[in-house]
N, C-alpha and C. Protein backbone atom coordinates (compact mmCIF):
# COMPACT_ATOMS: atom_id res chain seq x y z
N UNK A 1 91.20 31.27 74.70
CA UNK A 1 92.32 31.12 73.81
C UNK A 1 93.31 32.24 74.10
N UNK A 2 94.17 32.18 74.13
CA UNK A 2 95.90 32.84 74.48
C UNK A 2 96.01 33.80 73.44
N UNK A 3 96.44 35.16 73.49
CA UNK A 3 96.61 35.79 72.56
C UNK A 3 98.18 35.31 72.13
N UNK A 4 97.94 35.35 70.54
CA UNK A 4 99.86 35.03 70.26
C UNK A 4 100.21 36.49 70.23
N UNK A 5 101.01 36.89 71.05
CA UNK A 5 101.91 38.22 70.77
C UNK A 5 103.26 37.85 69.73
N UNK A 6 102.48 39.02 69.15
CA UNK A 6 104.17 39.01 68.07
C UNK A 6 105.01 40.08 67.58
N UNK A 7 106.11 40.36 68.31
CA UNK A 7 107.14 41.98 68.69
C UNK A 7 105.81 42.47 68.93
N UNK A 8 105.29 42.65 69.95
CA UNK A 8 104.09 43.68 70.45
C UNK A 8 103.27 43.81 69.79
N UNK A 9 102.11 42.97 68.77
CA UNK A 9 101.23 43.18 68.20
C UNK A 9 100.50 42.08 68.24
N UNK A 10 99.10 42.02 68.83
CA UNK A 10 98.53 40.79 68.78
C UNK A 10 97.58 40.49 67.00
N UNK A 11 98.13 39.11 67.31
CA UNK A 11 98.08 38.37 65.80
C UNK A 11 96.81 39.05 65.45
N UNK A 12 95.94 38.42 66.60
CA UNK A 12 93.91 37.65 66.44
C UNK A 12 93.63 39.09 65.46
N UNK A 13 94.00 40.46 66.57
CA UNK A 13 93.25 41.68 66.04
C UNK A 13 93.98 42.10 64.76
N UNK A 14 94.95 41.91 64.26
CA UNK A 14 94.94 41.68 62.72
C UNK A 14 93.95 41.01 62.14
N UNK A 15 94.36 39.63 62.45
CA UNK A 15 93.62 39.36 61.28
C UNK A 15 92.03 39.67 61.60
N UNK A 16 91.48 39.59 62.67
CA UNK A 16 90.10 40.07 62.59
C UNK A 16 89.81 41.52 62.09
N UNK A 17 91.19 42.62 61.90
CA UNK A 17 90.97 43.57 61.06
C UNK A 17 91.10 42.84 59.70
N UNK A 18 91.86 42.29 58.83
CA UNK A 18 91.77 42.05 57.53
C UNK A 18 90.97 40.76 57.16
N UNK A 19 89.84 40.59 58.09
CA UNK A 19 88.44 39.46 58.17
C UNK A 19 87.72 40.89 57.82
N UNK A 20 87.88 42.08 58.38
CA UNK A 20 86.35 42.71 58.12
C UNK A 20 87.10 43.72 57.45
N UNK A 21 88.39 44.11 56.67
CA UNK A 21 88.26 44.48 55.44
C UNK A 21 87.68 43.61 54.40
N UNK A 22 88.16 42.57 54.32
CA UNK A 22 87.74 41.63 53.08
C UNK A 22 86.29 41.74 52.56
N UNK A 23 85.95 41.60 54.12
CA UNK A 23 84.19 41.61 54.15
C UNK A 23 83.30 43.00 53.65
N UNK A 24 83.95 43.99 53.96
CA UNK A 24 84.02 45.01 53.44
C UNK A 24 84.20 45.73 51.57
N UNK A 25 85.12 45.13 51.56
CA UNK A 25 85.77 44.74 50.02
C UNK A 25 84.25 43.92 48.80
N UNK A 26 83.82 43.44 50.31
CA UNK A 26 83.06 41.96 49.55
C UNK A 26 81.33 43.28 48.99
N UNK A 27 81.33 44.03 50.50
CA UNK A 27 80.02 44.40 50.58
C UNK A 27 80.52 45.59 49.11
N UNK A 28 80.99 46.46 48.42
CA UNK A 28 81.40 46.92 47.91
C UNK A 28 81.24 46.65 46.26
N UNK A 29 81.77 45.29 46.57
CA UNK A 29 81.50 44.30 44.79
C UNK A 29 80.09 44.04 45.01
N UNK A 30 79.00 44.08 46.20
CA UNK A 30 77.68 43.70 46.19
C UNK A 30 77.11 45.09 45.51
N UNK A 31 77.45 45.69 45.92
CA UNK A 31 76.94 47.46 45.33
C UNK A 31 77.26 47.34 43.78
N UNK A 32 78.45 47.18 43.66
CA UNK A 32 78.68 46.99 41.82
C UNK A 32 77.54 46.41 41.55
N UNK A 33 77.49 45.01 41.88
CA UNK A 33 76.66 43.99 41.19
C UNK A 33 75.29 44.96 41.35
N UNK A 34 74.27 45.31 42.17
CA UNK A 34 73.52 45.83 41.75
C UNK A 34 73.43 47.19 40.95
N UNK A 35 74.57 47.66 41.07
CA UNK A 35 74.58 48.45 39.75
C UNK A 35 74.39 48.27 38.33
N UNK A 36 75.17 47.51 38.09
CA UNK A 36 75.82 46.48 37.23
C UNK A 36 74.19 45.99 36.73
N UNK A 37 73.52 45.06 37.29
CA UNK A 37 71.90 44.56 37.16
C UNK A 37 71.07 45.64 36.57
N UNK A 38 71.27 47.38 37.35
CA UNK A 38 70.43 48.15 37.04
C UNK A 38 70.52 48.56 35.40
N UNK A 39 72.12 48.68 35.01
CA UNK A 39 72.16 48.91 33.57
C UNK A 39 71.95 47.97 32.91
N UNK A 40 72.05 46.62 33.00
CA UNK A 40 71.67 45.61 32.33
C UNK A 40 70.26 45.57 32.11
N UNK A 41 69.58 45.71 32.82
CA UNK A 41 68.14 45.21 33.19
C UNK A 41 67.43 46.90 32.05
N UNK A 42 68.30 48.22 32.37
CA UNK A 42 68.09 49.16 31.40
C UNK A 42 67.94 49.29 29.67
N UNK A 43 69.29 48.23 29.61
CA UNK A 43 69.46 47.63 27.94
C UNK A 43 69.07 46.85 27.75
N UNK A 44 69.11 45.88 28.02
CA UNK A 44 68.28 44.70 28.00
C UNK A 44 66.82 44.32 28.72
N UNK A 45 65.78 43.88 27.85
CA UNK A 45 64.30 43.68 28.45
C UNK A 45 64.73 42.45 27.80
N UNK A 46 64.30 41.61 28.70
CA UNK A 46 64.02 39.76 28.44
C UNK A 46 62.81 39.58 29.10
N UNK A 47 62.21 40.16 30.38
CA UNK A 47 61.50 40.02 30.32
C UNK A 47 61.35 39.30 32.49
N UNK A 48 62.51 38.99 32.41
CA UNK A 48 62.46 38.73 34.07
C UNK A 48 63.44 39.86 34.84
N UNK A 49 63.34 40.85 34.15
CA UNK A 49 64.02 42.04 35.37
C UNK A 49 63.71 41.90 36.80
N UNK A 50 62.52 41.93 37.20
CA UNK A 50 62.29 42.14 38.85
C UNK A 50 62.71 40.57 39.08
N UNK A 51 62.99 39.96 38.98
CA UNK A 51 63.61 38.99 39.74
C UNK A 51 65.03 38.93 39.93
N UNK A 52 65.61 39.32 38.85
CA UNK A 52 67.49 39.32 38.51
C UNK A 52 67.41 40.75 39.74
N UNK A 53 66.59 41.93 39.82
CA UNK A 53 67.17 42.70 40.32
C UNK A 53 66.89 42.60 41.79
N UNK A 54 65.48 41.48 42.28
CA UNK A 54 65.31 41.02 43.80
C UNK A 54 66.47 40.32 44.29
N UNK A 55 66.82 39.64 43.37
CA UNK A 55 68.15 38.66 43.72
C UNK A 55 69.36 39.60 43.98
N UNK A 56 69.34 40.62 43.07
CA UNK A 56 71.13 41.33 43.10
C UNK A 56 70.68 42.31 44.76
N UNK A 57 69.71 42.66 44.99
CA UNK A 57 68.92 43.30 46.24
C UNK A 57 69.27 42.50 47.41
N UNK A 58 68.61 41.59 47.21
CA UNK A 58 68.64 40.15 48.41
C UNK A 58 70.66 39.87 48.53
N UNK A 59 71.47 39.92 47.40
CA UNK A 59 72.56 40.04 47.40
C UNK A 59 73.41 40.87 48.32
N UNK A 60 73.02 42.24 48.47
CA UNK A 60 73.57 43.15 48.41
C UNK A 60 73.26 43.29 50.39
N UNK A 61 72.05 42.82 50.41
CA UNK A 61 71.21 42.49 52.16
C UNK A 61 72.27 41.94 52.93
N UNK A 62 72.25 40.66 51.56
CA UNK A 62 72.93 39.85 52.86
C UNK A 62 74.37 40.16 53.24
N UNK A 63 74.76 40.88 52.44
CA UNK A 63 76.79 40.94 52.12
C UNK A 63 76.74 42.32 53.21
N UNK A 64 75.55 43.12 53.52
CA UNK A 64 76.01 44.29 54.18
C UNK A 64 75.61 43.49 55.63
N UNK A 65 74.31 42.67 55.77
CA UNK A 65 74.14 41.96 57.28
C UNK A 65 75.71 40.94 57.49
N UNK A 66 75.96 40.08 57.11
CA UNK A 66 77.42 39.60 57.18
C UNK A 66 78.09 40.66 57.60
N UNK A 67 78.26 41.87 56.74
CA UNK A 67 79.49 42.93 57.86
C UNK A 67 78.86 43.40 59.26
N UNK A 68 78.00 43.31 59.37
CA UNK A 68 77.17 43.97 60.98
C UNK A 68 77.48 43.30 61.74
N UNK A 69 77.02 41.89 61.60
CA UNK A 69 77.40 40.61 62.44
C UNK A 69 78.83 40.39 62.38
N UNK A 70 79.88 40.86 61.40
CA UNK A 70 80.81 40.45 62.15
C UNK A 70 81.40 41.47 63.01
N UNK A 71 81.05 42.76 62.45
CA UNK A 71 81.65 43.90 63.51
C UNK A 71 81.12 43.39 64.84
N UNK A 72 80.29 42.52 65.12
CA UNK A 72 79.45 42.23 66.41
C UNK A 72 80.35 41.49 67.16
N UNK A 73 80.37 39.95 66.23
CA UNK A 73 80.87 39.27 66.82
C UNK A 73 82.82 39.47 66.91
N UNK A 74 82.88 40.05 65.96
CA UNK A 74 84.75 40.07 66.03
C UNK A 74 84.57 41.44 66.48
């Protein structure tokens, strides 16, 4: 594929920089969220904590593997 030049700046590596800010942005709100789980799960006992907090874990895995792979592939 052809790079589009535009006044001397190629498009692709923009936007594949603001593809892996976003992604970045994304891994960031995954960290909240398990934060976020840890005080909840602190005030509140219902009674299924280790699962809400495997899930916000397993969350947080996958949103930081997504940024690895794309620094890889882009």
């Amino acid at each position: 594929m052809e790079a589009i030049v535009l006044t001397g700046f190629d498009i692709w590596a923009i936007v594949k920089i603001l593809f892996l800010f976003a992604i970045a942005i994304y891994v960031v709100f995954a960290i909240v969220v398990v934060r976020q789980v840890g005080l909840m799960t602190k005030t509140l006992e219902v009674g299924f904590e280790i699962p809400i907090k495997f899930i916000a874990w397993l969350h947080l895995l996958f949103a930081l593997g997504t940024f690895v792979l794309a620094l890889l592939i882009l």
